[in-house]
Protein backbone atom coordinates (compact mmCIF):
# COMPACT_ATOMS: atom_id res chain seq x y z
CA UNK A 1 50.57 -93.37 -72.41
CA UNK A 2 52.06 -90.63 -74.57
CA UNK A 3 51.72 -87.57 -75.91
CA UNK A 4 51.59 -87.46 -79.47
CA UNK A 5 52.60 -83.58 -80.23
CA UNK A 6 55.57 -84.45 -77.98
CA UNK A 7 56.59 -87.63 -79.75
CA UNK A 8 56.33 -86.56 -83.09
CA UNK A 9 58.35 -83.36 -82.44
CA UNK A 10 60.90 -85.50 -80.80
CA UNK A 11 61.15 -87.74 -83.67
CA UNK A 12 61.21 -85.12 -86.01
CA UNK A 13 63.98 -83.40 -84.20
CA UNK A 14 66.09 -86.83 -84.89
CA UNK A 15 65.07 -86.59 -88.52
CA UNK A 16 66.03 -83.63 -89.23
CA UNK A 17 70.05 -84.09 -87.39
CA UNK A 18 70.24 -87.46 -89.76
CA UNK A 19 69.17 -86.21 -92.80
CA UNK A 20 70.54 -82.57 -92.84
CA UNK A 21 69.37 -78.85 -93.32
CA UNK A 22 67.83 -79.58 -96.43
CA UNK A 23 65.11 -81.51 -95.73
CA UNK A 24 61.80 -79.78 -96.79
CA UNK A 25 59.71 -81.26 -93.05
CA UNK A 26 56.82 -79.04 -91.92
CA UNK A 27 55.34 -80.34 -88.79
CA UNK A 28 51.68 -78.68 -87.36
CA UNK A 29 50.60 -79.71 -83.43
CA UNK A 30 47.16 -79.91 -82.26
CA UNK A 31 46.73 -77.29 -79.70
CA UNK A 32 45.77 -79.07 -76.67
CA UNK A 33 45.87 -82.68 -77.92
CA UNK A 34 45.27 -85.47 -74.83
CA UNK A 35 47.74 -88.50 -74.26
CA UNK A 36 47.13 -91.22 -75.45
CA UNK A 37 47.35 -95.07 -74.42
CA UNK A 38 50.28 -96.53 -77.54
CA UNK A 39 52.69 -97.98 -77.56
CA UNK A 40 55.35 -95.29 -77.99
CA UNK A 41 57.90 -97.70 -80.00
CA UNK A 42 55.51 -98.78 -82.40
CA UNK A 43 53.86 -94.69 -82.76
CA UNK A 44 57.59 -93.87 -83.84
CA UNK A 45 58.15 -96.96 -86.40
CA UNK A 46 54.38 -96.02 -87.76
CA UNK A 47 55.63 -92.48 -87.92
CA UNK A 48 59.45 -93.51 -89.47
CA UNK A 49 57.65 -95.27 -92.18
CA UNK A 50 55.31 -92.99 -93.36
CA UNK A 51 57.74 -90.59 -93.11
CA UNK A 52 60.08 -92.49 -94.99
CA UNK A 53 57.67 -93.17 -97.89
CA UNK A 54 56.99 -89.41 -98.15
CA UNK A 55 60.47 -88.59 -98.00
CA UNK A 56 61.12 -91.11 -100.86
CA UNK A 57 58.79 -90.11 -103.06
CA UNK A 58 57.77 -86.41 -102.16
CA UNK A 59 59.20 -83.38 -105.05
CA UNK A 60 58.29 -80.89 -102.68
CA UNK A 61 57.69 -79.84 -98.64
CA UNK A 62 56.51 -83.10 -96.78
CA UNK A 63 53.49 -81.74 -94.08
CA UNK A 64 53.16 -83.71 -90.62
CA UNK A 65 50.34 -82.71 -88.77
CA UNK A 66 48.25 -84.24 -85.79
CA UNK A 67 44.40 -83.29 -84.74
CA UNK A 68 41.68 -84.00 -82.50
CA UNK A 69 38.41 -85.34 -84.12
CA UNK A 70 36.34 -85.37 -80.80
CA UNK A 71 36.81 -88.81 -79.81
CA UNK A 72 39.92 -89.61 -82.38
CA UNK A 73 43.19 -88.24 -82.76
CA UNK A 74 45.13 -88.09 -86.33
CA UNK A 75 48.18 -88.00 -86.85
CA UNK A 76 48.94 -87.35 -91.15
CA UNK A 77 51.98 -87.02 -93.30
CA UNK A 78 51.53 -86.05 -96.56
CA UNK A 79 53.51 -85.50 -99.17
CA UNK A 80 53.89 -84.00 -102.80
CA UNK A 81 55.12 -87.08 -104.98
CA UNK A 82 52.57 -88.96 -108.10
CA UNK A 83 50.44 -90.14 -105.10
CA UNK A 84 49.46 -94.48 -105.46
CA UNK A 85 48.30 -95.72 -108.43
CA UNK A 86 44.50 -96.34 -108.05
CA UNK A 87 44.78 -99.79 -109.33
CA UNK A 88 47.21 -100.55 -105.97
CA UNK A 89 45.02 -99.55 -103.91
CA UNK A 90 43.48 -103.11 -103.06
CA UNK A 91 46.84 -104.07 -102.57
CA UNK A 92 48.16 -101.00 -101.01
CA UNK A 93 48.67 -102.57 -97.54
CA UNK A 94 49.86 -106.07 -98.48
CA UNK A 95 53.49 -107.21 -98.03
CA UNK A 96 56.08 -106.72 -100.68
CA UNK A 97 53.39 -104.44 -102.08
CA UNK A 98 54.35 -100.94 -104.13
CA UNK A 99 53.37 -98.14 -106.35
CA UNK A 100 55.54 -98.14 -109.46
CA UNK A 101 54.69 -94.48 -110.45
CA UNK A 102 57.93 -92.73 -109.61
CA UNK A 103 60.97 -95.12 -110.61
CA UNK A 104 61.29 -94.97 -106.58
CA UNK A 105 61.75 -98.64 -105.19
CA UNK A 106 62.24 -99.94 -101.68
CA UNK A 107 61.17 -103.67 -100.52
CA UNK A 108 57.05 -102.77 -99.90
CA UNK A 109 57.22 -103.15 -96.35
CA UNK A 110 56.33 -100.15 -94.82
CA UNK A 111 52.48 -99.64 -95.26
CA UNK A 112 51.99 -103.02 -94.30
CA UNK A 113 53.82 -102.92 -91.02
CA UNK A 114 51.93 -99.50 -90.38
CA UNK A 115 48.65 -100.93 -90.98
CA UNK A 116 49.52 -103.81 -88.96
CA UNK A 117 50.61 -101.47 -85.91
CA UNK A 118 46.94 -99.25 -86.61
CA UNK A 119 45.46 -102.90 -86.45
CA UNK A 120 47.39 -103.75 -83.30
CA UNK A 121 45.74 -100.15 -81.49
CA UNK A 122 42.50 -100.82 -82.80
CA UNK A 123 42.95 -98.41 -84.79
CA UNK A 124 43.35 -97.75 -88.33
CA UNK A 125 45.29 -96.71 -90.87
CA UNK A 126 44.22 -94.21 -94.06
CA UNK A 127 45.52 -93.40 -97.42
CA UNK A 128 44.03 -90.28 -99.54
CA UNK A 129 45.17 -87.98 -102.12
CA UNK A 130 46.67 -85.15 -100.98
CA UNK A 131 44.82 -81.54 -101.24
CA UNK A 132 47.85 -80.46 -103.38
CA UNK A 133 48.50 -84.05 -105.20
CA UNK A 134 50.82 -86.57 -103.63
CA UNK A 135 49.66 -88.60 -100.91
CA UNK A 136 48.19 -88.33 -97.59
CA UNK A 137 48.69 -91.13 -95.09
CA UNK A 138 47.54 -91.15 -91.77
CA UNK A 139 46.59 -92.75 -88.60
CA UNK A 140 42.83 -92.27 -86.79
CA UNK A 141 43.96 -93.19 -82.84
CA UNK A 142 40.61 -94.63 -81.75
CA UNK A 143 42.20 -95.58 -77.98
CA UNK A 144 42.35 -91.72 -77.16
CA UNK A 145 42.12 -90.99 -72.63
CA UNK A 146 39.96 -88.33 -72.80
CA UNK A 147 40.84 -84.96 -70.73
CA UNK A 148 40.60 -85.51 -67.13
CA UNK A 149 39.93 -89.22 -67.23
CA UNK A 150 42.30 -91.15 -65.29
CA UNK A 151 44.85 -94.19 -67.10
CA UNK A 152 42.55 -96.77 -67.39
CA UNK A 153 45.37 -99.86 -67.24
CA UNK A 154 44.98 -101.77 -64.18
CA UNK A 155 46.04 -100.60 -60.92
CA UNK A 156 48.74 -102.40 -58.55
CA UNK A 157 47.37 -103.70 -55.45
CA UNK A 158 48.80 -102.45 -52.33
C-alpha cells in the first residue's frame, strides 16, 4: 500500500539532489489523496521514466501532479518539448519505439516498460498533448482503497 503524494515527493526530492538546482520540476499533491495498493518499486520506475522522458525532451518547467477522479487516482507529468509525432502514436508504447521530433535519442524503452507496469496494476497508462504543447503522460490507478476501507490483501491466520 502507498501513498502516492508521499512517494512522488520522495522521489522528487532524490531528483532534484542528482540533477542539481537547475532543474525546472514543479510538483502539485492532491489534497487528501487515499493509499493505494502498488507496488511501490514499480510506482517509482513508472515515475523515473516518465520523468526521464520529460526531462529529455522538455524546453521549459516539467509539471508533476497527482488527483483523485472519484474512484481513480492520476498521477501526470507533463512537459514542454515538440510533444509525439501523431504518426507514433500506434507505436508509441512498443519496444525500441521513439519520437524523432527533437534530435533527442535514448533506446525506446521507457513508455513501454511504463505501460507494461499500468498493465501489471490493471491499470493504464495515457499519453495527451499538453495544455501548453509538449506532452502529457500519465497513469489512471484503477486499484485505489477507498477512505476508510480496510487493506483488502489477505489476512494471516492466527
Amino acid at each position: 500500500v502507498l501513498d502516492l503524494n508521499e512517494s512522488v515527493t520522495k522521489a522528487l526530492k532524490m531528483l532534484r539532489r542528482l540533477l542539481g538546482e537547475g532543474l525546472e520540476l514543479a510538483w502539485t499533491p492532491a489534497p487528501a489523496l487515499w493509499p493505494v495498493k502498488v507496488d511501490p518499486s514499480q510506482m517509482d520506475q513508472l515515475l523515473a521514466n516518465l520523468l526521464d522522458n520529460a526531462l529529455r525532451y522538455s524546453t521549459g518547467p516539467v509539471r508533476v501532479r497527482a488527483e483523485s477522479t472519484g474512484d481513480h487516482l492520476l498521477l501526470c507529468v507533463e512537459d514542454q518539448g515538440p510533444g509525439l509525432d501523431p504518426a507514433r502514436m500506434p507505436t508509441r508504447f512498443q519496444p525500441f519505439s521513439q519520437s524523432d521530433r527533437s534530435g533527442v535519442h535514448g533506446a525506446g524503452l521507457g513508455l513501454a516498460v511504463c505501460e507494461a507496469i499500468a498493465r501489471w496494476h490493471g491499470s493504464e497508462l495515457w499519453l495527451q498533448p499538453g495544455p501548453s504543447g509538449g506532452l502529457c503522460a500519465g497513469i489512471r490507478l484503477a486499484v485505489p482503497l477507498q477512505p476508510g476501507l480496510a487493506d483488502p490483501s489477505p489476512q494471516e491466520s492466527a
